[in-house]
C-alpha atoms as a PDB file:
ATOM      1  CA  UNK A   1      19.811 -10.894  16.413  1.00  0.00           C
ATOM      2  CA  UNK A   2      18.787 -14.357  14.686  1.00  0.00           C
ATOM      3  CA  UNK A   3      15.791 -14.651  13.517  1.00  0.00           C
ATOM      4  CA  UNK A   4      14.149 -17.743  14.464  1.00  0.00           C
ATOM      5  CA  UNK A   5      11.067 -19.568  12.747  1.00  0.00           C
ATOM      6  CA  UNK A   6       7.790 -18.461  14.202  1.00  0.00           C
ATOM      7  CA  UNK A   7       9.661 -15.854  16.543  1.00  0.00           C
ATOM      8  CA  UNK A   8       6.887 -13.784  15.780  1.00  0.00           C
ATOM      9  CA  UNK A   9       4.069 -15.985  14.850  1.00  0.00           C
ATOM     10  CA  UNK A  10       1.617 -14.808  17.356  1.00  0.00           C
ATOM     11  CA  UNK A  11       1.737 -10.832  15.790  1.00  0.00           C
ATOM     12  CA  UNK A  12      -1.773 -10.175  14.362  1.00  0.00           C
ATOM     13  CA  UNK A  13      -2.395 -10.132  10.925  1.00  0.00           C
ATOM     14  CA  UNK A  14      -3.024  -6.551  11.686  1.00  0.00           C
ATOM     15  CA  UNK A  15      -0.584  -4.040  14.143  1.00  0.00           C
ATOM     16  CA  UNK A  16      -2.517  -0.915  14.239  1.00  0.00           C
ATOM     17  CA  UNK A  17      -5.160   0.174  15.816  1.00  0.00           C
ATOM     18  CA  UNK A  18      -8.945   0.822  14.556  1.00  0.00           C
ATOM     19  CA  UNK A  19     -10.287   2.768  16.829  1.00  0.00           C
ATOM     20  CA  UNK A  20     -12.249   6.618  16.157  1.00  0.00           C
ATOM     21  CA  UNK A  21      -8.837   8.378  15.490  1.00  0.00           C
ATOM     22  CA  UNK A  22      -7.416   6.104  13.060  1.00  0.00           C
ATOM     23  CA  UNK A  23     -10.664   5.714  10.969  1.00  0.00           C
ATOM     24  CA  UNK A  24     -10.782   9.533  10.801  1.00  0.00           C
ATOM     25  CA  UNK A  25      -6.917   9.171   9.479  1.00  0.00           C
ATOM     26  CA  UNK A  26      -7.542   6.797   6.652  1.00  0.00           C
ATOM     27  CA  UNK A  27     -10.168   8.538   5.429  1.00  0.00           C
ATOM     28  CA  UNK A  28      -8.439  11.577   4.763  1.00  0.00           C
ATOM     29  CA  UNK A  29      -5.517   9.328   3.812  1.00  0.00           C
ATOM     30  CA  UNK A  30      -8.014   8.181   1.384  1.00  0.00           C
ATOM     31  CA  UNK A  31      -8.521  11.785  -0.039  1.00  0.00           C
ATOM     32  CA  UNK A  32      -4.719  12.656   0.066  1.00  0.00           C
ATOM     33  CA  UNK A  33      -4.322  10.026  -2.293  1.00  0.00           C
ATOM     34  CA  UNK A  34      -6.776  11.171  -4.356  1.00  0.00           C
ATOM     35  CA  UNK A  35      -5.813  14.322  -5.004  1.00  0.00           C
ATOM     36  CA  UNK A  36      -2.484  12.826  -5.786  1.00  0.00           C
ATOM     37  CA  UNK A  37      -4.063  10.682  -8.678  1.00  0.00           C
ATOM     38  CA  UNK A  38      -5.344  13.682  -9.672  1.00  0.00           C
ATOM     39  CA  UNK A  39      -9.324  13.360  -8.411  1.00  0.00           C
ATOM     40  CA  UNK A  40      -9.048   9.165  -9.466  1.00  0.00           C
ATOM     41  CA  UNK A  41      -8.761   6.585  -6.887  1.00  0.00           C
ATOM     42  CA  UNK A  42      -7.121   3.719  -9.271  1.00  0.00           C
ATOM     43  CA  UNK A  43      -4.921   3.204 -12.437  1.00  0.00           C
ATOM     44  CA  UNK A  44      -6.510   0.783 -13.733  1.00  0.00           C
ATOM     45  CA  UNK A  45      -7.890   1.676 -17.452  1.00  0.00           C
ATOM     46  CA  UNK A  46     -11.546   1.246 -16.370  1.00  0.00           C
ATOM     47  CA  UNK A  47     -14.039   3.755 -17.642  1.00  0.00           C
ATOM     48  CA  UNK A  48     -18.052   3.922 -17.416  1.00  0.00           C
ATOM     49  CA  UNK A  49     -18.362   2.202 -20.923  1.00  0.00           C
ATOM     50  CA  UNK A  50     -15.960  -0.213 -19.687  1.00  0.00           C
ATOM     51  CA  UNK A  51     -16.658  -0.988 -16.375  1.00  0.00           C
ATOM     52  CA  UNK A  52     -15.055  -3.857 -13.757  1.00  0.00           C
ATOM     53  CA  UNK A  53     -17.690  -6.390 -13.464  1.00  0.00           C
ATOM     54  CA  UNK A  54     -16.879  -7.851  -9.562  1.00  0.00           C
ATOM     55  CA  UNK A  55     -14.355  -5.847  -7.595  1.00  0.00           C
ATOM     56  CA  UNK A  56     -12.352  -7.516  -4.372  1.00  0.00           C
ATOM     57  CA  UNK A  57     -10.984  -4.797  -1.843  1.00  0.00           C
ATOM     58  CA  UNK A  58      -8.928  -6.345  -0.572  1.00  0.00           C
ATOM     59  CA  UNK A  59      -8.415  -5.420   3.340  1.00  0.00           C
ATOM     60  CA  UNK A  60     -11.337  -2.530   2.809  1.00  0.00           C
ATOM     61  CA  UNK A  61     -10.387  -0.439   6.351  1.00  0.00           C
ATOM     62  CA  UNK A  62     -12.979   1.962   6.440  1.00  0.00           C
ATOM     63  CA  UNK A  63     -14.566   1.094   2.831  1.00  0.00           C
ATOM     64  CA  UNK A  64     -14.317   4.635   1.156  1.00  0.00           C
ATOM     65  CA  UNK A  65     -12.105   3.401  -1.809  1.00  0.00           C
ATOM     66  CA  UNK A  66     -15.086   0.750  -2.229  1.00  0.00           C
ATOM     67  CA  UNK A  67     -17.896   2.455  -1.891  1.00  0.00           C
ATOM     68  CA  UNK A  68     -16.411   5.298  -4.315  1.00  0.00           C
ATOM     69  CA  UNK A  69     -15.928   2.518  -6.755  1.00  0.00           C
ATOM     70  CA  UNK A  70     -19.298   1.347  -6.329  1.00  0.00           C
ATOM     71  CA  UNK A  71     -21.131   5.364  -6.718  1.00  0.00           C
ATOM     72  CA  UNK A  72     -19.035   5.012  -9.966  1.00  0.00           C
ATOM     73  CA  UNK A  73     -19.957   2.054 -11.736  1.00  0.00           C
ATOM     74  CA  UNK A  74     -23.569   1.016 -10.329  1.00  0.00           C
ATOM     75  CA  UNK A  75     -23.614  -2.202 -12.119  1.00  0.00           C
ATOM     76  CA  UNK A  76     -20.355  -2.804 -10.744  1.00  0.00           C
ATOM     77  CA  UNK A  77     -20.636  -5.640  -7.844  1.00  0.00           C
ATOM     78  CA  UNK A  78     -18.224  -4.647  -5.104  1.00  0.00           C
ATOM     79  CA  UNK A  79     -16.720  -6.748  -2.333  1.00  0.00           C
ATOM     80  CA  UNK A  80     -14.799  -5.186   0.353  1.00  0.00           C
ATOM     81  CA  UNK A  81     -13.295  -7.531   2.588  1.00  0.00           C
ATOM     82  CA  UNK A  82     -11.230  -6.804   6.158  1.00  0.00           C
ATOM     83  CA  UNK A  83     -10.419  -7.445   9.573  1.00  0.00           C
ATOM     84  CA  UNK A  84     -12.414  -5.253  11.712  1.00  0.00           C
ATOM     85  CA  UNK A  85     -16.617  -4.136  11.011  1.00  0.00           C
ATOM     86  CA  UNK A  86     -15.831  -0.381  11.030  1.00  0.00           C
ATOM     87  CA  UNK A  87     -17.485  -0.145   7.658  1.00  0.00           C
ATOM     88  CA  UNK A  88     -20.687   2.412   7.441  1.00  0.00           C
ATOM     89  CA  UNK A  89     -23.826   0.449   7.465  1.00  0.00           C
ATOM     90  CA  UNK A  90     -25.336   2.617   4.700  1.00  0.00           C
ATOM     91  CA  UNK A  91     -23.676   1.711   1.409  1.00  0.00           C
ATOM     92  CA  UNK A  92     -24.304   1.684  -2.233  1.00  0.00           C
ATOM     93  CA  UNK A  93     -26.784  -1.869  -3.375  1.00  0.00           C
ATOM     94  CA  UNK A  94     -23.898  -2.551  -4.867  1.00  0.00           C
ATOM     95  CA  UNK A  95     -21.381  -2.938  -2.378  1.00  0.00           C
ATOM     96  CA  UNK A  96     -20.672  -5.490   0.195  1.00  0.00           C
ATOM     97  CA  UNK A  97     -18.456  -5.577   3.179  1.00  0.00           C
ATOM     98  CA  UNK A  98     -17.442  -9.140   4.730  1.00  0.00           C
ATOM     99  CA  UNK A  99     -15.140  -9.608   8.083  1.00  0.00           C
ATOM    100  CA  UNK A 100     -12.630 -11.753   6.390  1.00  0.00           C
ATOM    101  CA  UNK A 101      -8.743 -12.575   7.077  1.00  0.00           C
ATOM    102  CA  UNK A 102      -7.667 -12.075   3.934  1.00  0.00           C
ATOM    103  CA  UNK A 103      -4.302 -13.905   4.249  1.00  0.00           C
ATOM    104  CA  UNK A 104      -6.869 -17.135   4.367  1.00  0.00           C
ATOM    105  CA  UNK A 105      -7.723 -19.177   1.516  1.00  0.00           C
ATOM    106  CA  UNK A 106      -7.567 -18.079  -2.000  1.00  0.00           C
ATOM    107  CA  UNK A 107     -10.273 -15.535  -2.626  1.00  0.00           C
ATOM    108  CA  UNK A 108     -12.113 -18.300  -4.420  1.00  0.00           C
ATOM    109  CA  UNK A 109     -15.853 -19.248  -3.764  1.00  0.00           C
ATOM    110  CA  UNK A 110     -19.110 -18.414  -5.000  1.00  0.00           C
ATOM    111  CA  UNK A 111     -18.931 -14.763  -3.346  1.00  0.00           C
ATOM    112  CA  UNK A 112     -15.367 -14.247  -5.125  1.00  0.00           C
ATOM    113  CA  UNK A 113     -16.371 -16.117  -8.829  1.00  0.00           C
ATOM    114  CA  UNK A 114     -15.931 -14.103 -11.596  1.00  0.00           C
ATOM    115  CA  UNK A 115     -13.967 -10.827  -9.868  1.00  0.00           C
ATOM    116  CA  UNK A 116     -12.229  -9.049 -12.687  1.00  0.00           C
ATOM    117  CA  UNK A 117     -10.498  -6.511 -10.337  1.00  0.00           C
ATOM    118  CA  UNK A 118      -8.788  -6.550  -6.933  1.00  0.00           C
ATOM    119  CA  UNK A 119      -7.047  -3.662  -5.306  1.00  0.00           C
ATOM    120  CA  UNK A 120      -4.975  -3.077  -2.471  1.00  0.00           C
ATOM    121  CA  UNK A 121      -3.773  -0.211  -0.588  1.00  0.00           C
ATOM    122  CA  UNK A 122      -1.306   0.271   2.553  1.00  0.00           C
ATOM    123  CA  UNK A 123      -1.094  -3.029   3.301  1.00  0.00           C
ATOM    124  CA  UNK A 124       2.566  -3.657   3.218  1.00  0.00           C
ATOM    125  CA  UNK A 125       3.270  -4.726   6.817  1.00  0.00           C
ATOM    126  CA  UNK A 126      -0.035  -6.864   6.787  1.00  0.00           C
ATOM    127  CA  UNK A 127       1.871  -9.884   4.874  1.00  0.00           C
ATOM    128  CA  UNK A 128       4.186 -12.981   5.490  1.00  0.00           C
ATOM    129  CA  UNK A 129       5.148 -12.784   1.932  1.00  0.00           C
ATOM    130  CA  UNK A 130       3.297  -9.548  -0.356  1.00  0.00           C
ATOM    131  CA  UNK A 131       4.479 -11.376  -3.305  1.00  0.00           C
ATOM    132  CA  UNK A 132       3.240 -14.976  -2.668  1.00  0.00           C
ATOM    133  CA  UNK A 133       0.039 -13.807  -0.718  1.00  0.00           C
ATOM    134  CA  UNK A 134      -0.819 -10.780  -2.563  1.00  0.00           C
ATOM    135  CA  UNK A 135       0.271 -11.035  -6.472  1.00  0.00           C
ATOM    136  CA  UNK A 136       0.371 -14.307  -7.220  1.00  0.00           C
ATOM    137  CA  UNK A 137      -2.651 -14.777  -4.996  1.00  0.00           C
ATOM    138  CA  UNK A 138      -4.198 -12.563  -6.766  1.00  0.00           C
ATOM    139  CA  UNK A 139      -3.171 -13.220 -10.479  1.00  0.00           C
ATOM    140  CA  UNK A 140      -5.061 -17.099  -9.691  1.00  0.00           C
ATOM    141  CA  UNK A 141      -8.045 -15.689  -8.382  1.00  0.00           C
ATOM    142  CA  UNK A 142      -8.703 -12.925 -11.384  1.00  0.00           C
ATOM    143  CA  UNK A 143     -10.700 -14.263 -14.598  1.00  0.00           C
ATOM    144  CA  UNK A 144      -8.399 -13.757 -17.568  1.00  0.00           C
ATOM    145  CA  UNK A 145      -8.082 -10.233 -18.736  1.00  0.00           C
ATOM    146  CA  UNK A 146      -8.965  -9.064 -14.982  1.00  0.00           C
ATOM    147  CA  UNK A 147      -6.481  -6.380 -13.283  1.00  0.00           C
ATOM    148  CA  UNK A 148      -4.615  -6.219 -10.268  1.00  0.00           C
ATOM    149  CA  UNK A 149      -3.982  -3.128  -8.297  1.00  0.00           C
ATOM    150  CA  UNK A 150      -1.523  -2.525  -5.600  1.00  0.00           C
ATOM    151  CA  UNK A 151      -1.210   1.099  -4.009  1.00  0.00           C
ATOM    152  CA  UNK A 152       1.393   0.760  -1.253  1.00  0.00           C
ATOM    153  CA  UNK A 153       4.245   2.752   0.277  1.00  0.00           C
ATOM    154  CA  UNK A 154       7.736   3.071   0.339  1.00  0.00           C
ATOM    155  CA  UNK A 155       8.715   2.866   4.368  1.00  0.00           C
ATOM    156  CA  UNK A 156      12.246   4.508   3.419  1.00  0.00           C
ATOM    157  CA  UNK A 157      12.026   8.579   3.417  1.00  0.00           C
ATOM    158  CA  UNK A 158      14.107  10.788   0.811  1.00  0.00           C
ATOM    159  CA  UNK A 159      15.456  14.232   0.620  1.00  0.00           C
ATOM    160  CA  UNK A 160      16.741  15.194  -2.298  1.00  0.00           C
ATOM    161  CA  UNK A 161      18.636  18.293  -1.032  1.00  0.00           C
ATOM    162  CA  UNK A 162      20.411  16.927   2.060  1.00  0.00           C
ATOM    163  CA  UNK A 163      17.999  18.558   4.047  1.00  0.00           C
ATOM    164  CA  UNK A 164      17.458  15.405   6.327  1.00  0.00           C
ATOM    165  CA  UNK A 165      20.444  14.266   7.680  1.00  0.00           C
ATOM    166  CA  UNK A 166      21.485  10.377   8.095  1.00  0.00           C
ATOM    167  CA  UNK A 167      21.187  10.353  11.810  1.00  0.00           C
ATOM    168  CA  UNK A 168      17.957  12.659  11.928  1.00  0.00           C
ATOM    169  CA  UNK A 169      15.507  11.621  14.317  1.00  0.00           C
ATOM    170  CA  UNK A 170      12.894  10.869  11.357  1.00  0.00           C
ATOM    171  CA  UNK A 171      15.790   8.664   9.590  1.00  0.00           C
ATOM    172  CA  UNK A 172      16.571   6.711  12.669  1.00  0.00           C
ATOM    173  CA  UNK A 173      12.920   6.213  13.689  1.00  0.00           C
ATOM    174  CA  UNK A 174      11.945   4.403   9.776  1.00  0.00           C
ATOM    175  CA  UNK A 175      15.019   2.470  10.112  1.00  0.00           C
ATOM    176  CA  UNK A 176      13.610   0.748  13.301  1.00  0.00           C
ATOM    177  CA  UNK A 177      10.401   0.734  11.668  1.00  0.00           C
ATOM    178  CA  UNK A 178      12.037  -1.472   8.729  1.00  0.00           C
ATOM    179  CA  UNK A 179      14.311  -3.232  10.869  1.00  0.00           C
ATOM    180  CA  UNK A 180      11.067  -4.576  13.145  1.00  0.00           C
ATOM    181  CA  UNK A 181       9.066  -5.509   9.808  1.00  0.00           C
ATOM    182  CA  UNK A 182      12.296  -7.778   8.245  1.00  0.00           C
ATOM    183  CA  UNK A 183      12.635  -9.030  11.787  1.00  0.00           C
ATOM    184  CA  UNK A 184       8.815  -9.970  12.077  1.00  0.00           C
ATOM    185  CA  UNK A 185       9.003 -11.151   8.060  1.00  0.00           C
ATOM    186  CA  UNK A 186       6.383  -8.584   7.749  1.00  0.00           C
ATOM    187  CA  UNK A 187       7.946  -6.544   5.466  1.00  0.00           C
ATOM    188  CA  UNK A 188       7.715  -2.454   5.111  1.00  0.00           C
ATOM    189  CA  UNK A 189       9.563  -2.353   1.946  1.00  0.00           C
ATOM    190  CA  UNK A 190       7.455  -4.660  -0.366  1.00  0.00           C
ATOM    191  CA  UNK A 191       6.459  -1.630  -2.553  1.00  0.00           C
ATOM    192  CA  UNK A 192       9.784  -0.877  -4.976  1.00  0.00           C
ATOM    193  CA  UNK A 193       9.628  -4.453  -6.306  1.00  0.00           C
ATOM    194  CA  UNK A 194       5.926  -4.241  -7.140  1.00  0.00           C
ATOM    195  CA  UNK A 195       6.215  -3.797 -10.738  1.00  0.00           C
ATOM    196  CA  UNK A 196       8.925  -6.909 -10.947  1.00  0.00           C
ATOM    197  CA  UNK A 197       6.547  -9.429  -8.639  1.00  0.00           C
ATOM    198  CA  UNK A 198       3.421  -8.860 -10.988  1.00  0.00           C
ATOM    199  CA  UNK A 199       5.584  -9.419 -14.346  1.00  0.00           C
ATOM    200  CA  UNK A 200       6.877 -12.349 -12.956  1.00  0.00           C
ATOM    201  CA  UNK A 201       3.360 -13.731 -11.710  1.00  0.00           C
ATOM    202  CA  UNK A 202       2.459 -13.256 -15.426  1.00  0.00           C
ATOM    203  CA  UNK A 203       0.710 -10.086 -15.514  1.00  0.00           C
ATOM    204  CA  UNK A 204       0.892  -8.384 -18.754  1.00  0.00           C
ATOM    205  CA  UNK A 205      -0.088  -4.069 -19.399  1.00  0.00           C
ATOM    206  CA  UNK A 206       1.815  -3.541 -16.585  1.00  0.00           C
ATOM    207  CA  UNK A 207       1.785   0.334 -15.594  1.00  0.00           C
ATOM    208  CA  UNK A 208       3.491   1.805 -12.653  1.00  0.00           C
ATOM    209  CA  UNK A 209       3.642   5.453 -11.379  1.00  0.00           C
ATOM    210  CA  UNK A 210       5.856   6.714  -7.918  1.00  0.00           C
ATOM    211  CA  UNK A 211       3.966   9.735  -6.453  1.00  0.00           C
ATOM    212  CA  UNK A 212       5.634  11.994  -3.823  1.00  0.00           C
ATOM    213  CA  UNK A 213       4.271  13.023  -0.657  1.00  0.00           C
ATOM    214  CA  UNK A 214       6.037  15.562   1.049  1.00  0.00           C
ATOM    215  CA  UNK A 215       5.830  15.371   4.796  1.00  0.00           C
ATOM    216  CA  UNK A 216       5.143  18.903   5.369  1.00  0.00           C
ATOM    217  CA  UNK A 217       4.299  21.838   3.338  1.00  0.00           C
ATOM    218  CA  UNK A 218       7.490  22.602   2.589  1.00  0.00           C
ATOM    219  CA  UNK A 219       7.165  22.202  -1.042  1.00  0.00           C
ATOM    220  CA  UNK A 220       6.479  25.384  -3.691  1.00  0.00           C
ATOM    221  CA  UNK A 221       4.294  23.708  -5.947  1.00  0.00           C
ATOM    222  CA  UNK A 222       0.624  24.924  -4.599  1.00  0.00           C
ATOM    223  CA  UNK A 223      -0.757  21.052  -5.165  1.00  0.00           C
ATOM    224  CA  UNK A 224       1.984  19.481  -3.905  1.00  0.00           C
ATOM    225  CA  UNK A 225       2.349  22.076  -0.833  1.00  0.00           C
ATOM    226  CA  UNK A 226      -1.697  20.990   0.341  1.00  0.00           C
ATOM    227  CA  UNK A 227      -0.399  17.615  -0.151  1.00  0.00           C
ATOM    228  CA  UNK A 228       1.940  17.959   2.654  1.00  0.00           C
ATOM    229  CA  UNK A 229       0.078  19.572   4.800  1.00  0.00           C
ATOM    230  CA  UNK A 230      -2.424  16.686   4.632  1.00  0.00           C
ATOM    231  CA  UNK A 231      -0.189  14.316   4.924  1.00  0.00           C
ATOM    232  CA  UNK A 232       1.833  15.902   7.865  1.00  0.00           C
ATOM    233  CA  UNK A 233      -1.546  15.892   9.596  1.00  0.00           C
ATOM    234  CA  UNK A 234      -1.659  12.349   8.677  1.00  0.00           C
ATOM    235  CA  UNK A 235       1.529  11.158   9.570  1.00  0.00           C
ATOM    236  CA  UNK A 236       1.230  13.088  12.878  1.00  0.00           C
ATOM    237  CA  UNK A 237      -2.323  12.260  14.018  1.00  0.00           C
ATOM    238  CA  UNK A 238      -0.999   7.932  13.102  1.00  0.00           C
ATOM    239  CA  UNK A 239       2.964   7.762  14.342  1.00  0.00           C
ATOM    240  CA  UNK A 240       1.732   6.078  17.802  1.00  0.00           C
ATOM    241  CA  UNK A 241      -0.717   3.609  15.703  1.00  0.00           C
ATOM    242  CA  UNK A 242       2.203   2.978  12.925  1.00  0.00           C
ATOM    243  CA  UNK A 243       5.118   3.278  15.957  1.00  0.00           C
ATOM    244  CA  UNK A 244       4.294   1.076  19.364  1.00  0.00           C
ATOM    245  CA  UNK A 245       3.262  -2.353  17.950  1.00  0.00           C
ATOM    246  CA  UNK A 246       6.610  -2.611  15.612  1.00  0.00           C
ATOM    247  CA  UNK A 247       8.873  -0.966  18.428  1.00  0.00           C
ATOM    248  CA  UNK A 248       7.554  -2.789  21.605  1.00  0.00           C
ATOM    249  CA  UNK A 249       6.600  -6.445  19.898  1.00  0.00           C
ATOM    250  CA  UNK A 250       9.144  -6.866  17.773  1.00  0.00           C
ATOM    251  CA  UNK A 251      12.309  -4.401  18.961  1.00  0.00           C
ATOM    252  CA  UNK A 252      11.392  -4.505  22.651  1.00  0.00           C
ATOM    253  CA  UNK A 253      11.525  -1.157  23.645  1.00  0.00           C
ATOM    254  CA  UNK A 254       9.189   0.415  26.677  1.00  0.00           C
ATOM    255  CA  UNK A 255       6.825   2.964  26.402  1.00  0.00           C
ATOM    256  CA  UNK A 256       8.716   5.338  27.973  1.00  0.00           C
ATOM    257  CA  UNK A 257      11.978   4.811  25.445  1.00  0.00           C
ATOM    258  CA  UNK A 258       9.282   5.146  22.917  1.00  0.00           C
ATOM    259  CA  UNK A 259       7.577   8.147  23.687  1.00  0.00           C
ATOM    260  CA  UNK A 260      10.699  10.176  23.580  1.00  0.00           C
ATOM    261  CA  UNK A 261      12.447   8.613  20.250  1.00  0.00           C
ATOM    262  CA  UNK A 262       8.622  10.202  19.194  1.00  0.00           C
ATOM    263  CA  UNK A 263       9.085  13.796  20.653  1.00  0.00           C
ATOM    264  CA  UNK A 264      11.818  14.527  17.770  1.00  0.00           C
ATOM    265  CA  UNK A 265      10.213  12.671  15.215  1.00  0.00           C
ATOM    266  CA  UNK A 266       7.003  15.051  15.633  1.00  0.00           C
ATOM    267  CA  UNK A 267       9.778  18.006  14.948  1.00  0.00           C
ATOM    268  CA  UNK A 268      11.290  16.356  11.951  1.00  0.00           C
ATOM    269  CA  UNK A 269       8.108  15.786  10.455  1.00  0.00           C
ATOM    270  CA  UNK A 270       6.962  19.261  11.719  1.00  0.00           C
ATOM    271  CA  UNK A 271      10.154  21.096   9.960  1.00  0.00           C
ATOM    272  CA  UNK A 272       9.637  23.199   6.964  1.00  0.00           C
ATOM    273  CA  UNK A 273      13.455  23.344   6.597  1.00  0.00           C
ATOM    274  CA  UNK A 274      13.404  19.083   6.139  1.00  0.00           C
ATOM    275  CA  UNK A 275      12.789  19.057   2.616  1.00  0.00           C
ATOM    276  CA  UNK A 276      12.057  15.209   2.534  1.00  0.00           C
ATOM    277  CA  UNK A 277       8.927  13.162   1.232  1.00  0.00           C
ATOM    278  CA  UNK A 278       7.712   8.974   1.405  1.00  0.00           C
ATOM    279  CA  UNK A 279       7.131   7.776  -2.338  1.00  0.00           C
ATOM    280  CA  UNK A 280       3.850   5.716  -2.830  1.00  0.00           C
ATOM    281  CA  UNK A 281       3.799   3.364  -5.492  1.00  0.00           C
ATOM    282  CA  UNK A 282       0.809   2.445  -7.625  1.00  0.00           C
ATOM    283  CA  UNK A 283       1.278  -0.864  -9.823  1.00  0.00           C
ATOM    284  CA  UNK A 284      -1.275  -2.559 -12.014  1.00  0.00           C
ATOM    285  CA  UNK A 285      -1.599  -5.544 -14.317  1.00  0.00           C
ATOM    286  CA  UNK A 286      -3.705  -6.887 -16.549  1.00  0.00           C
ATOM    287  CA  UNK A 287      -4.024 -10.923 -16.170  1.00  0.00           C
ATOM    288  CA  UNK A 288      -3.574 -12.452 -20.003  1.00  0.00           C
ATOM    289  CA  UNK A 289      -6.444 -14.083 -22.191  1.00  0.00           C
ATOM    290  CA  UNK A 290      -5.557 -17.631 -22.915  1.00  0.00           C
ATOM    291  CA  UNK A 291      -4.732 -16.618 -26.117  1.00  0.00           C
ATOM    292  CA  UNK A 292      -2.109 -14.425 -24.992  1.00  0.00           C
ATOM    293  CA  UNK A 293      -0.387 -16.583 -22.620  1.00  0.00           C
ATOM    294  CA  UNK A 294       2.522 -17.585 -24.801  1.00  0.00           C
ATOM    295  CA  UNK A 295       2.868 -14.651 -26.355  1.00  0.00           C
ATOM    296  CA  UNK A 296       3.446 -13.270 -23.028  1.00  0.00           C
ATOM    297  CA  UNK A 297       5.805 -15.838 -21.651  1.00  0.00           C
ATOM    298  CA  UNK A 298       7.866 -15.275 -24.931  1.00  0.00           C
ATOM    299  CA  UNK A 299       8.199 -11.749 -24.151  1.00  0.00           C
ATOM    300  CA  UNK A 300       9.116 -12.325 -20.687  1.00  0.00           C
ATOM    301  CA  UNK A 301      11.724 -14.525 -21.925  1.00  0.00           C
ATOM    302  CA  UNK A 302      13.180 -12.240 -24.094  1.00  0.00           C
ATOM    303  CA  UNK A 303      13.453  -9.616 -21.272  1.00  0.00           C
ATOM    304  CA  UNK A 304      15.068 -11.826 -19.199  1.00  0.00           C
ATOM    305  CA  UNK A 305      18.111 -11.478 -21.427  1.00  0.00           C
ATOM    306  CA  UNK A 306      18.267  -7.959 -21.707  1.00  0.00           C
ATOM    307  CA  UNK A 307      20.374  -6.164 -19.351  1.00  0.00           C
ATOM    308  CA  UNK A 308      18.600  -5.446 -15.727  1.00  0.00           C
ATOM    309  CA  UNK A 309      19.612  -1.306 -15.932  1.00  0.00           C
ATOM    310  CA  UNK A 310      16.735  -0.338 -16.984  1.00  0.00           C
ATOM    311  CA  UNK A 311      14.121   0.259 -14.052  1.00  0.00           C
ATOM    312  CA  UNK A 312      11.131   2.096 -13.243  1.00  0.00           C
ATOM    313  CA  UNK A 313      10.070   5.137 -13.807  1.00  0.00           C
ATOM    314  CA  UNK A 314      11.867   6.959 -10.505  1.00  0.00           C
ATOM    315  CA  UNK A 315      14.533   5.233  -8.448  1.00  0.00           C
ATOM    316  CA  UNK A 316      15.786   7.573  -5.472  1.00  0.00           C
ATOM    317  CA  UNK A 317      18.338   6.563  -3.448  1.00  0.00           C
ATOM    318  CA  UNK A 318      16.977   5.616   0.199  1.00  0.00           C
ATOM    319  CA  UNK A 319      18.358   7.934   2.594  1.00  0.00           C
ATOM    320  CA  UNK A 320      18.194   5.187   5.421  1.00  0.00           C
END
């Protein structure tokens, strides 16, 4: 199919829903992650004596990242910002939500002066370009020395013991799924070249670590076995809010053809025997001092003639 310009220009900045069930879903997604990060919810090197002085959350959903943040560092001043008002009403003095499109404008004004942190998290999907309207956006609007944080996910889904087969139902439905965001130039795959978008923005300290979540509790670590049970709850209780938007706006298939590509994707994901997992990558990056800008543009020069082999720190083969 040819793509044409604008095709799709009429998609929402936004293809899920927000209604009761999906709240209740990203907040346990917020506490899956958590527990992945080992009880943190960022990677960022902040600590109490070295707190983030204005935080930008940057499309908020239900606020429980930001208003974590906030219980954290009280003299922290957090903004959440985000599509839809289903933030709680009772929040930390410190925090503020605003209904804001955050693909307008660049998060500059006198509510955004001076914010020394902004963090992401799912939005991959959200985006005309992640690396334009995201990291560089973001790298402008931080005061020097600030961080950027991304949190997003790998669309793709991995096995590492063949247990998922290339035409599994699972397999075929993410391929649509990735097919529909190219198609729509909202991409689902943003999150592997993370790491390479922020060093070429500029950013300097850059970390980046690939967590698994299995899709089921299939796995014989303990903590990684209550992982996937969470997050097969999580994936179950969301595939209609992740699936019909994607499938029927952009790939043009009914309900009905829908509905039953989803009866075999609940059994995939259901499957103790399918041994496979999504990878969520967490990126951050430090925005230089002035003092350190050519020092850091020499290094990046430098790198640039050094072979490209070397990657990050886990690079599984897709098995779509």
């Amino acid at each position: 199919m040819r793509i044409e310009r604008g095709m799709f220009a009429d998609l929402p900045a936004y293809l899920f829903p927000n209604d009761q069930i999906e709240i209740e879903r990203l907040d346990n997604q917020h506490e899956i992650l958590k527990i992945v990060q080992g009880g943190r919810s960022y990677l960022a090197p902040w600590t109490r004596a070295s707190p983030p002085r204005k935080v930008l959350d940057v499309a908020t959903g239900t606020g429980r990242w930001a208003i974590e943040v906030g219980d954290e560092f009280p003299g922290t001043q957090v903004i959440g910002i985000d599509l839809s008002p289903i933030q709680p009403t009772l929040v930390p003095p410190n925090v503020t939500f605003f209904v804001d499109d955050a693909r307008e404008g660049d998060w500059t004004g006198e509510d955004f002066d001076g914010i020394d942190y902004i963090h992401t998290r799912f939005t991959t999907g959200c985006w005309d370009s992640f690396q334009n309207d995201v990291v560089e956006k973001g790298y402008r609007a931080l005061q020097p020395g600030g961080w950027l944080e991304c949190q997003e996910m790998d669309e793709y889904w991995y096995s590492d013991d063949g247990s998922l087969a290339p035409d599994a139902p699972l397999v075929l439905w993410g391929k649509d799924l990735v097919e529909a965001g190219e198609r729509s130039k909202r991409s689902l795959t943003a999150a592997a070249s993370l790491r390479l978008w922020f060093e070429a923005a500029g950013f300097i300290d850059v970390r980046e670590i690939v967590y698994k979540l299995p899709i089921n509790g299939w796995a014989r670590d303990l903590r990684l076995k209550k992982v996937g049970d969470m997050w097969q709850l999580n994936l179950q209780s969301g595939l209609q809010a992740f699936t019909y938007a994607y499938m029927h706006r952009v790939l043009g298939k009914t309900k009905e053809e829908i509905e039953v590509s989803l009866v075999n994707v609940r059994k995939d994901i259901a499957n103790p025997r399918v041994h496979a997992y999504n990878l969520c990558y967490v990126v951050c990056g430090r925005k230089p001092m002035p003092d350190e800008m050519v020092a850091s543009s020499c290094a990046v020069s430098i790198k640039s003639t050094r072979s490209s082999t070397s990657g990050s720190t886990l690079t599984p083969t897709p098995t779509i």
